[in-house]
C-alpha atoms as a PDB file:
ATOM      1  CA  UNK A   1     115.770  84.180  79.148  1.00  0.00           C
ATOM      2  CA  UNK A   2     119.356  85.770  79.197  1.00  0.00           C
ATOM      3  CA  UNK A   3     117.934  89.278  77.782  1.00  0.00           C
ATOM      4  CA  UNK A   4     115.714  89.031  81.187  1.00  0.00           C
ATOM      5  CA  UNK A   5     118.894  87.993  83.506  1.00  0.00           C
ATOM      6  CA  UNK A   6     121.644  89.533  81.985  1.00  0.00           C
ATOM      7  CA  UNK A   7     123.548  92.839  83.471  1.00  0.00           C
ATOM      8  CA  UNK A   8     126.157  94.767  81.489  1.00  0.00           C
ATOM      9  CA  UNK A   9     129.106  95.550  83.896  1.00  0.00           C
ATOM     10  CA  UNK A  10     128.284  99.153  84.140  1.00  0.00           C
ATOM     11  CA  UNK A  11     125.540  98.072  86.042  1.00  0.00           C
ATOM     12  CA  UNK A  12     127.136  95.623  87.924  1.00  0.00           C
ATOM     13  CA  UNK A  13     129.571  98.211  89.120  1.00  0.00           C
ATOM     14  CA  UNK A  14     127.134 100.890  89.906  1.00  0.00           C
ATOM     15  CA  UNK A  15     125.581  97.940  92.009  1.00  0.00           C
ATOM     16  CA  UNK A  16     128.567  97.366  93.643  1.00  0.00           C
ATOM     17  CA  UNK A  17     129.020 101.532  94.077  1.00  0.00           C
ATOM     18  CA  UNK A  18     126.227 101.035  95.817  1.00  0.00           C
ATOM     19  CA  UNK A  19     126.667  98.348  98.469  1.00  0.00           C
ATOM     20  CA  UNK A  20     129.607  99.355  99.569  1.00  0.00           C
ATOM     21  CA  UNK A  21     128.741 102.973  99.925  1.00  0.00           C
ATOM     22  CA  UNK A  22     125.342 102.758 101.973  1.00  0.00           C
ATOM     23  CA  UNK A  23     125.843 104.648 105.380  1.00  0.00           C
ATOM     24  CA  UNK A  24     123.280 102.822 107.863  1.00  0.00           C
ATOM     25  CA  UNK A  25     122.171 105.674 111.347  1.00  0.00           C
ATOM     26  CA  UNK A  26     121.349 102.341 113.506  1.00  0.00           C
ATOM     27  CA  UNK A  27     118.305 104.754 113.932  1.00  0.00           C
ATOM     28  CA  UNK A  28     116.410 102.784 110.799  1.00  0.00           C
ATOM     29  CA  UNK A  29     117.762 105.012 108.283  1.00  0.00           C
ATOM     30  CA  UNK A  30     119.963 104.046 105.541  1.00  0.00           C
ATOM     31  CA  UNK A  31     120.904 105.704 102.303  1.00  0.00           C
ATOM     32  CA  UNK A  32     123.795 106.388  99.475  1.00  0.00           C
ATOM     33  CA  UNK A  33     125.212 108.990  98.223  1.00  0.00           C
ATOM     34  CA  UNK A  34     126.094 109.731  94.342  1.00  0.00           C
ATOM     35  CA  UNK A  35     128.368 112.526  94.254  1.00  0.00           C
ATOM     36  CA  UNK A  36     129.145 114.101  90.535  1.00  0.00           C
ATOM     37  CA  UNK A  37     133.010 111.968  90.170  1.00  0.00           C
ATOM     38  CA  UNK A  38     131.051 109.425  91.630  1.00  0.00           C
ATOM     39  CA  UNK A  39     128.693 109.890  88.214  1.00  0.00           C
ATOM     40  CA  UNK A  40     131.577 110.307  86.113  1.00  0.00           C
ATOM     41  CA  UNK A  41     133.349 107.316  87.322  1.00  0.00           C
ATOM     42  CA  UNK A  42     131.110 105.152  86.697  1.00  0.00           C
ATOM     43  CA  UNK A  43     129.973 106.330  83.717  1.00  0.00           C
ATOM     44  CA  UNK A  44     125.579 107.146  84.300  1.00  0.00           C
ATOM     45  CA  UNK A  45     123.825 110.517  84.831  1.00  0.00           C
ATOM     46  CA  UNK A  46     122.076 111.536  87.672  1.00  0.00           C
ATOM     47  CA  UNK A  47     118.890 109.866  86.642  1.00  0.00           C
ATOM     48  CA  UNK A  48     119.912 106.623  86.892  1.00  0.00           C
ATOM     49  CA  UNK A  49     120.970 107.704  90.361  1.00  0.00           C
ATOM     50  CA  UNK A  50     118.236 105.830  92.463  1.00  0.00           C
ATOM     51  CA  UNK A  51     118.260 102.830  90.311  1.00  0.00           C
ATOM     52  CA  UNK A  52     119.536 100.994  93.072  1.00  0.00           C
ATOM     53  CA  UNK A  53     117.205 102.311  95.374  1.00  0.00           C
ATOM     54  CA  UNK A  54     115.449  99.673  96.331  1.00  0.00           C
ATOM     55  CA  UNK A  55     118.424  97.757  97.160  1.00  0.00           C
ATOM     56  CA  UNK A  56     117.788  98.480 100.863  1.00  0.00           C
ATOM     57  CA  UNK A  57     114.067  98.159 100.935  1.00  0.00           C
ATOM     58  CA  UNK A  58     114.361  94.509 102.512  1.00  0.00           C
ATOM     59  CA  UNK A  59     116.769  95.355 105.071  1.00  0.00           C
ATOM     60  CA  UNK A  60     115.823  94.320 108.135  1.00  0.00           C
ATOM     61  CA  UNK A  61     115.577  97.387 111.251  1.00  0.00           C
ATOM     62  CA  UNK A  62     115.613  99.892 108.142  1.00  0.00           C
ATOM     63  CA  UNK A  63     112.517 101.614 107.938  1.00  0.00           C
ATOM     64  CA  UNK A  64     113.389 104.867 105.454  1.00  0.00           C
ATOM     65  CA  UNK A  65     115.714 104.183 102.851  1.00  0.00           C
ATOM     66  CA  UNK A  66     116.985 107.012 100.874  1.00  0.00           C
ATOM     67  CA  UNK A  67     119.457 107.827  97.407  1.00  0.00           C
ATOM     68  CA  UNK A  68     121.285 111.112  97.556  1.00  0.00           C
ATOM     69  CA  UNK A  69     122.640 112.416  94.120  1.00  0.00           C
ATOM     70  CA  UNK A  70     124.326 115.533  92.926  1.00  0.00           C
ATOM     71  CA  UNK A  71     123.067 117.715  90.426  1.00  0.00           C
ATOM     72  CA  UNK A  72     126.298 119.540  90.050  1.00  0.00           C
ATOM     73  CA  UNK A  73     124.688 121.826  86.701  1.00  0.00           C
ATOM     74  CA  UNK A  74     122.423 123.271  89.367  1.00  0.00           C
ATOM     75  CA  UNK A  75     124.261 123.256  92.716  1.00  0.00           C
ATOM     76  CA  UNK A  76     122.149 120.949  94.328  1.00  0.00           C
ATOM     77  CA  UNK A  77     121.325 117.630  95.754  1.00  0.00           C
ATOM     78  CA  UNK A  78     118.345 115.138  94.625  1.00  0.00           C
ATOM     79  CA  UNK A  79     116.805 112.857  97.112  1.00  0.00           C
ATOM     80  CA  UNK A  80     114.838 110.018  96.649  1.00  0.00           C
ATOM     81  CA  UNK A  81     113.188 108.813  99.808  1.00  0.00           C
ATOM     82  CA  UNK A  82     111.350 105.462 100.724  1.00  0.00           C
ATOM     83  CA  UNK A  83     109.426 103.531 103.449  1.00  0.00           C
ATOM     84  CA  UNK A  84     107.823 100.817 104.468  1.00  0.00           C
ATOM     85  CA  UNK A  85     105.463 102.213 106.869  1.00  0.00           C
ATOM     86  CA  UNK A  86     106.059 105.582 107.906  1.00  0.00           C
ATOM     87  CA  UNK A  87     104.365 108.659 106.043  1.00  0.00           C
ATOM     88  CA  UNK A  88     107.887 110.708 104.938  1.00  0.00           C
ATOM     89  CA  UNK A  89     106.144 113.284 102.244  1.00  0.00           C
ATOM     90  CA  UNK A  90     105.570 115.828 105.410  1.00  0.00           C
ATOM     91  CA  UNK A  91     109.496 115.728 105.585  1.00  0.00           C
ATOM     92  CA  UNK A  92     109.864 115.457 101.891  1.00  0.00           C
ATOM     93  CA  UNK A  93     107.801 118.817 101.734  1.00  0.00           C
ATOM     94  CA  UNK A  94     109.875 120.324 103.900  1.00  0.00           C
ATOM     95  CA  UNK A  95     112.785 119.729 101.939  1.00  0.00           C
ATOM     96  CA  UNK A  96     111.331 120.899  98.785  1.00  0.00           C
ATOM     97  CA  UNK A  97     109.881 118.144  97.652  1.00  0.00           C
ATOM     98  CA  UNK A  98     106.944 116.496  98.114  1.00  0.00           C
ATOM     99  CA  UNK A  99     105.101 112.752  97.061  1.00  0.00           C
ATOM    100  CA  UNK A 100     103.728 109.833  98.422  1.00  0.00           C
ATOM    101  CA  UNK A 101     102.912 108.595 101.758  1.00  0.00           C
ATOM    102  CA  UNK A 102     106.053 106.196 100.992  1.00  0.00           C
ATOM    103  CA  UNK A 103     107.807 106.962  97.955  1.00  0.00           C
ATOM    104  CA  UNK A 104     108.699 110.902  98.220  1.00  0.00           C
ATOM    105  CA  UNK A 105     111.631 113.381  96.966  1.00  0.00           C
ATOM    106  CA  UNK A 106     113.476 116.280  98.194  1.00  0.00           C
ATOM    107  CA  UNK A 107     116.333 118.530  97.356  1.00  0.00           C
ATOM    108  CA  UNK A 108     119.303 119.871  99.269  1.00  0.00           C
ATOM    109  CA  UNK A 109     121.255 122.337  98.537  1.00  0.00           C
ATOM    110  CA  UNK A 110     123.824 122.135 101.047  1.00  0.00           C
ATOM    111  CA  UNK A 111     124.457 118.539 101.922  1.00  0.00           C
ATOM    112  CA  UNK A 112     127.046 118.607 105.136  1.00  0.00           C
ATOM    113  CA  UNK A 113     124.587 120.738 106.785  1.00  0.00           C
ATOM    114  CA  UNK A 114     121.149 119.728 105.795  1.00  0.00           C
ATOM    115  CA  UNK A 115     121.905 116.192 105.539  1.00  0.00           C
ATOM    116  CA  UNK A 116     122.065 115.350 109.225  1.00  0.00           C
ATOM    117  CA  UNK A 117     118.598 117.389 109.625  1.00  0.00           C
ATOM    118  CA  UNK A 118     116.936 115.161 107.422  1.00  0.00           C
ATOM    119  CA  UNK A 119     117.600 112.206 108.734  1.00  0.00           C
ATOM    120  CA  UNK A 120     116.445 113.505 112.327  1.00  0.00           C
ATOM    121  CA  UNK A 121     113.254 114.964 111.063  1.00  0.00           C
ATOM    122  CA  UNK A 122     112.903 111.249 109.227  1.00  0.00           C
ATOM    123  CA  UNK A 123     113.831 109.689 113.033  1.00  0.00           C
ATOM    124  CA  UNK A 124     111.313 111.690 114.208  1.00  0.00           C
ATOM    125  CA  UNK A 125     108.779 110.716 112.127  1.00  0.00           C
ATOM    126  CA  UNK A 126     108.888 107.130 113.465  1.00  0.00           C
ATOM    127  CA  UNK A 127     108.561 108.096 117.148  1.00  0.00           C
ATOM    128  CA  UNK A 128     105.035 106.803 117.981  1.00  0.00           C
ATOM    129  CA  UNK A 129     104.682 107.261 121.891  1.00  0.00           C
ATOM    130  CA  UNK A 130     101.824 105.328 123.970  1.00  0.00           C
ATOM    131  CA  UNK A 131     100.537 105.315 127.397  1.00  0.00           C
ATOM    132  CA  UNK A 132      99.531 102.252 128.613  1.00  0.00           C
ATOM    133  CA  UNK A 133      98.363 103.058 132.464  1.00  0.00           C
ATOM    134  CA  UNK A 134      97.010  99.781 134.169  1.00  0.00           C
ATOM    135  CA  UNK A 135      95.118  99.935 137.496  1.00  0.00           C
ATOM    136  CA  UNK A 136      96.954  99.768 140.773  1.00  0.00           C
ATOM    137  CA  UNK A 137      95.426  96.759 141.747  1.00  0.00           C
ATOM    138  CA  UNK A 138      96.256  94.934 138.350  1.00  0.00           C
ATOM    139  CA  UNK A 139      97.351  91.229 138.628  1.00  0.00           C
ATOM    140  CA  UNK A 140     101.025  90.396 138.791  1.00  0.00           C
ATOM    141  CA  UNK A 141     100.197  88.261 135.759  1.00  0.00           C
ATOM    142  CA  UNK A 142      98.284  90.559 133.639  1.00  0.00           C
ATOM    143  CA  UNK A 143     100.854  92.949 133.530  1.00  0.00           C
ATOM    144  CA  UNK A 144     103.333  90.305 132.872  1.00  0.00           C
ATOM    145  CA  UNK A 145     101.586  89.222 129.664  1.00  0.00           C
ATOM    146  CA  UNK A 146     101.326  92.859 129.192  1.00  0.00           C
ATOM    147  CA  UNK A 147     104.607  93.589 129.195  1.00  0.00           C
ATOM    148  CA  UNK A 148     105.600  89.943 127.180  1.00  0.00           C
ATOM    149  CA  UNK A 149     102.826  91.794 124.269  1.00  0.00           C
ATOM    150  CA  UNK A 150     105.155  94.718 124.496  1.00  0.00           C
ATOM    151  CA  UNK A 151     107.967  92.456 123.323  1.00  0.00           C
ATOM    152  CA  UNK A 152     106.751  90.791 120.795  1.00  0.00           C
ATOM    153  CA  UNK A 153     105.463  93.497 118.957  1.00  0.00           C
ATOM    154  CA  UNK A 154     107.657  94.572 116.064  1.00  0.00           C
ATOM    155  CA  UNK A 155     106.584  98.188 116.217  1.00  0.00           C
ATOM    156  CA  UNK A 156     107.416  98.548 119.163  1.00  0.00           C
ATOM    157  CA  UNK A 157     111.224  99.695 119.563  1.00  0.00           C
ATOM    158  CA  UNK A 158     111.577 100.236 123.430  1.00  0.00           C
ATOM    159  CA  UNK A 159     109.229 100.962 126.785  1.00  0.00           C
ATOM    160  CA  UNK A 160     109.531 102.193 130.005  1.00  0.00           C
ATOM    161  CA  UNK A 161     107.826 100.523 133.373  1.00  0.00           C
ATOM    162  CA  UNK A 162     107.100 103.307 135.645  1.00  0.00           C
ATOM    163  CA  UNK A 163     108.737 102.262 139.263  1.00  0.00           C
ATOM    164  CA  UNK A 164     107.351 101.976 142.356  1.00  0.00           C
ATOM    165  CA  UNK A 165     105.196  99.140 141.128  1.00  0.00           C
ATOM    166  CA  UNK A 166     102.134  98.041 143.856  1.00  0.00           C
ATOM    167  CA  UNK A 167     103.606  96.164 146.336  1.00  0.00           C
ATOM    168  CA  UNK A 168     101.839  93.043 145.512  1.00  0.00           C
ATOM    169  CA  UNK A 169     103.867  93.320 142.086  1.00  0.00           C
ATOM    170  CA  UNK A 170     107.459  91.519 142.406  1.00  0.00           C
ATOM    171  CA  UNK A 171     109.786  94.304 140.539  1.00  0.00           C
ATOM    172  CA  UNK A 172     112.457  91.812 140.310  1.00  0.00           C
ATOM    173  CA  UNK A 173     109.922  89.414 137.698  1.00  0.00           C
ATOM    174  CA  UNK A 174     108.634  92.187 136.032  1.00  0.00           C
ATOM    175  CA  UNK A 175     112.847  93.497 135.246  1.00  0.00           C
ATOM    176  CA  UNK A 176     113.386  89.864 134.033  1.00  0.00           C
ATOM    177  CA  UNK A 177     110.680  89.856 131.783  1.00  0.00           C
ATOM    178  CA  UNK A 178     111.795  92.927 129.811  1.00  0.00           C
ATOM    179  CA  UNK A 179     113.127  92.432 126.430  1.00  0.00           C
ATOM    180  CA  UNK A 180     116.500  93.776 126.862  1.00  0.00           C
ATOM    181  CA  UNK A 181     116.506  94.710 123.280  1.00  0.00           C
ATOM    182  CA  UNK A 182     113.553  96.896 123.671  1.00  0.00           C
END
């Protein structure tokens, strides 16, 4: 039982490095970086680097979770890349790396300028688009249960109701229905 549950403070601290490091976009991407004084100050190598990884995998609105580390002996930067859903090994590929579906890896080599095209190629990879075109002569209801769908779907992030709306529509239920959030 306390092999199983106990930590050694190395670990603990590398934890903590971690927490209170992790950048979050607001776009569903989070991630950490490990820098090479970050490595020497807390004492591990770069391949305990994404231990921690998985830290953010339950974090609710993050979709693609990601550990950054410095190989310094070769002038570059490791990345370790994760998701719940989304299919990131096209990106990871691109990066020169490659994987799985939702566990992939990718190198940088220069991270100020690279690092913010990553993470859009990764936004971009969520971006799922939809048309939804109801007839003209659709019930004032059905498109309000439409649109009520719309909002509870998790997937779905945000929508756009195309205005005029058929006169027998009343635009001012159909704006209060919205999910603001979406």
């Amino acid at each position: 039982y306390m092999k199983l549950y106990s930590k050694d403070i190395s670990s603990l601290l590398f934890q903590k490095f971690v927490l209170n490091n992790m950048v979050f976009t607001g776009t569903g991407i989070a991630y950490y970086t490990l820098m090479q004084k970050d490595l020497d100050e807390l004492g591990i190598d770069n391949e305990r680097g994404k231990e921690y990884l998985s830290l953010m995998s339950g974090i609710k609105g993050v979709d693609v979770w990601m550990c950054i580390t410095e190989i310094s002996e070769k002038n570059e930067f490791r990345v370790s890349i994760r998701s719940k859903l989304l299919d990131i090994s096209g990106v990871a590929t691109k990066y020169r790396g490659g994987g799985h579906k939702q566990a992939s890896g990718a190198t940088l080599y220069d991270l100020e300028k690279e690092l913010p095209l990553l993470i859009k190629d990764l936004e971009e990879v969520g971006i799922k688009t939809e048309l939804l075109h109801f007839d003209e002569h659709i019930s004032e209801e059905a498109l309000l249960l439409a649109i009520k769908g719309l909002n509870n779907d998790e997937f779905v992030t945000g929508y756009l109701v195309q205005l005029p709306l058929p006169k027998h529509i009343n635009e001012e239920k159909v704006n209060l229905t919205i999910d603001p959030a979406k």
